[in-house]
Protein backbone atom coordinates (compact mmCIF):
# COMPACT_ATOMS: atom_id res chain seq x y z
CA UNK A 1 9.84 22.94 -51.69
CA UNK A 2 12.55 22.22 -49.31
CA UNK A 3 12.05 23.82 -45.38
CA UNK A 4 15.06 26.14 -44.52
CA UNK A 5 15.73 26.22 -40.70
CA UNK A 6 16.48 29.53 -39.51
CA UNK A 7 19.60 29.71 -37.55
CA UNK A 8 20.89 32.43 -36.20
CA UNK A 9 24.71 33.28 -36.10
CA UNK A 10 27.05 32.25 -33.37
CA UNK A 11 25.18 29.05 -33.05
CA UNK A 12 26.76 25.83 -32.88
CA UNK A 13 25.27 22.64 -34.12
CA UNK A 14 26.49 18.96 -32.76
CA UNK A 15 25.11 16.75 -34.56
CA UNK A 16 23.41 16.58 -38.10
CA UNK A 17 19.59 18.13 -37.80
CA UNK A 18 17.66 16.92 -40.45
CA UNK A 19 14.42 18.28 -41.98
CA UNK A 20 12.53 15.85 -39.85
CA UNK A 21 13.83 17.35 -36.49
CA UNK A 22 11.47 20.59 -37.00
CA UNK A 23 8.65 22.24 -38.26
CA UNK A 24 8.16 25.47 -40.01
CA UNK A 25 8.80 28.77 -38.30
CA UNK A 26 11.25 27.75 -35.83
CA UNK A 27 14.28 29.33 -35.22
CA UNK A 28 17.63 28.68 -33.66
CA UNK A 29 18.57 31.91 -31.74
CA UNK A 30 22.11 33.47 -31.87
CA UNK A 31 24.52 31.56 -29.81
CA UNK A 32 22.22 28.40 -28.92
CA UNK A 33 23.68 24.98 -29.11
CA UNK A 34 22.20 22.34 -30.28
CA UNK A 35 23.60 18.53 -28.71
CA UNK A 36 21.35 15.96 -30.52
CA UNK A 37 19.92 15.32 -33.54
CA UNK A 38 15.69 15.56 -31.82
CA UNK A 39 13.02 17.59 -32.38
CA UNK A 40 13.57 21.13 -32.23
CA UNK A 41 11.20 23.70 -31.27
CA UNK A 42 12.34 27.34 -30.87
CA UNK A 43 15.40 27.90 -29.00
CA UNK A 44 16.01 30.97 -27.06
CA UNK A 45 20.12 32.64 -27.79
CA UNK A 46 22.68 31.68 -25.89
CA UNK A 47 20.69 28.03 -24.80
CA UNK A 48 22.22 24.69 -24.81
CA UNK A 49 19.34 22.12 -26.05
CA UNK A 50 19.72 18.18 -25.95
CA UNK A 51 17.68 14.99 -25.61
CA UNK A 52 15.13 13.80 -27.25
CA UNK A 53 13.30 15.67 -27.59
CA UNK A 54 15.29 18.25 -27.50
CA UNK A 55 14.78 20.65 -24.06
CA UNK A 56 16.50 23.28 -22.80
CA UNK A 57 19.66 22.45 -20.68
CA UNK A 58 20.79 25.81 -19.23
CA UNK A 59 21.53 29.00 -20.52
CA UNK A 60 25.46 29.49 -21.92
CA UNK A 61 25.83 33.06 -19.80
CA UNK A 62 23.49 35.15 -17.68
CA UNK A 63 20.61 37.27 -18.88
CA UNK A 64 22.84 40.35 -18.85
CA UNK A 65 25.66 39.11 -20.44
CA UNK A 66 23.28 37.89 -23.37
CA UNK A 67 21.83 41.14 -23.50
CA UNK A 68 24.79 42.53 -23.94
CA UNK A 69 26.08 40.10 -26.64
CA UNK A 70 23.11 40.48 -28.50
CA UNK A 71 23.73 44.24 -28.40
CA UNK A 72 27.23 43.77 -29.46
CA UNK A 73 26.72 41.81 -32.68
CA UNK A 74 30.20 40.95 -32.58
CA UNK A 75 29.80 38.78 -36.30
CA UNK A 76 28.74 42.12 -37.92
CA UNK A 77 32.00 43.77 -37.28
CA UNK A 78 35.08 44.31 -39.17
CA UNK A 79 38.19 41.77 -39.50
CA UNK A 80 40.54 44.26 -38.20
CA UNK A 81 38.16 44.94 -34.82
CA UNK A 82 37.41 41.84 -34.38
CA UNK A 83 41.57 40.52 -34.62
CA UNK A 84 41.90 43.54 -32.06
CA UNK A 85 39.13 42.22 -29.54
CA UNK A 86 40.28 38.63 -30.35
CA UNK A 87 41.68 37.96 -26.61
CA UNK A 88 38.46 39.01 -25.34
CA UNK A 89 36.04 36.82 -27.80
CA UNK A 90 38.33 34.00 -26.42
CA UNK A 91 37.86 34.95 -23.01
CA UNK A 92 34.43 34.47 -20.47
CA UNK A 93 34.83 38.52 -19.98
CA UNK A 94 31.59 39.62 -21.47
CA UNK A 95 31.73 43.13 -19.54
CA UNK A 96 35.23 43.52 -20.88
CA UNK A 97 34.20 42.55 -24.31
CA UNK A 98 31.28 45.05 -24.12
CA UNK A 99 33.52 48.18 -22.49
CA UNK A 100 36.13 47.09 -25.14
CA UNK A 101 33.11 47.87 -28.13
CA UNK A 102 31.88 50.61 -26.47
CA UNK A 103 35.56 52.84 -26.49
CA UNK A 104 36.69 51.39 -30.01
């Protein structure tokens, strides 16, 4: 039976991970990125992982701003709301991005 690694959405993957590069029950969180093809043990959202093995770099936004994106969901939404908050996704703006939600 064939391992499935759990990754989360809005997560971004550099390089090829193979079955080798972790064991069971880990999981990629939402947002994480993932440089180099190493052993991977669980990986906090919004974290950018590399060497080998892999380790935590730094964190892609602060702890609020994750919170908030994690609250958002912003891959669960509609087409039409998400073409509408477009200029924000594209943006660094997370506060925007989360009053923009929040009245729409």
């Amino acid at each position: 039976m064939r391992r499935r690694l759990p990754i989360e959405l809005d997560s971004y993957l550099l390089r090829r991970i193979r079955r080798r590069h972790y064991h069971a029950g880990v999981t990629i969180g939402h947002g994480a990125v993932i440089g180099t093809p190493a052993p991977v043990k669980d990986v906090e959202p919004y974290t950018i992982v590399g060497g080998n093995p892999a380790r935590p770099i730094r964190k892609r936004f602060g702890d609020a701003e994750i919170a908030m994106l994690l609250e958002l969901a912003w891959w669960d939404c509609r087409i039409d709301r998400l073409s509408a908050a477009m200029p924000l996704l594209t943006s660094a703006d997370i506060a925007d991005l989360s009053a923009f939600w929040q009245n729409n």
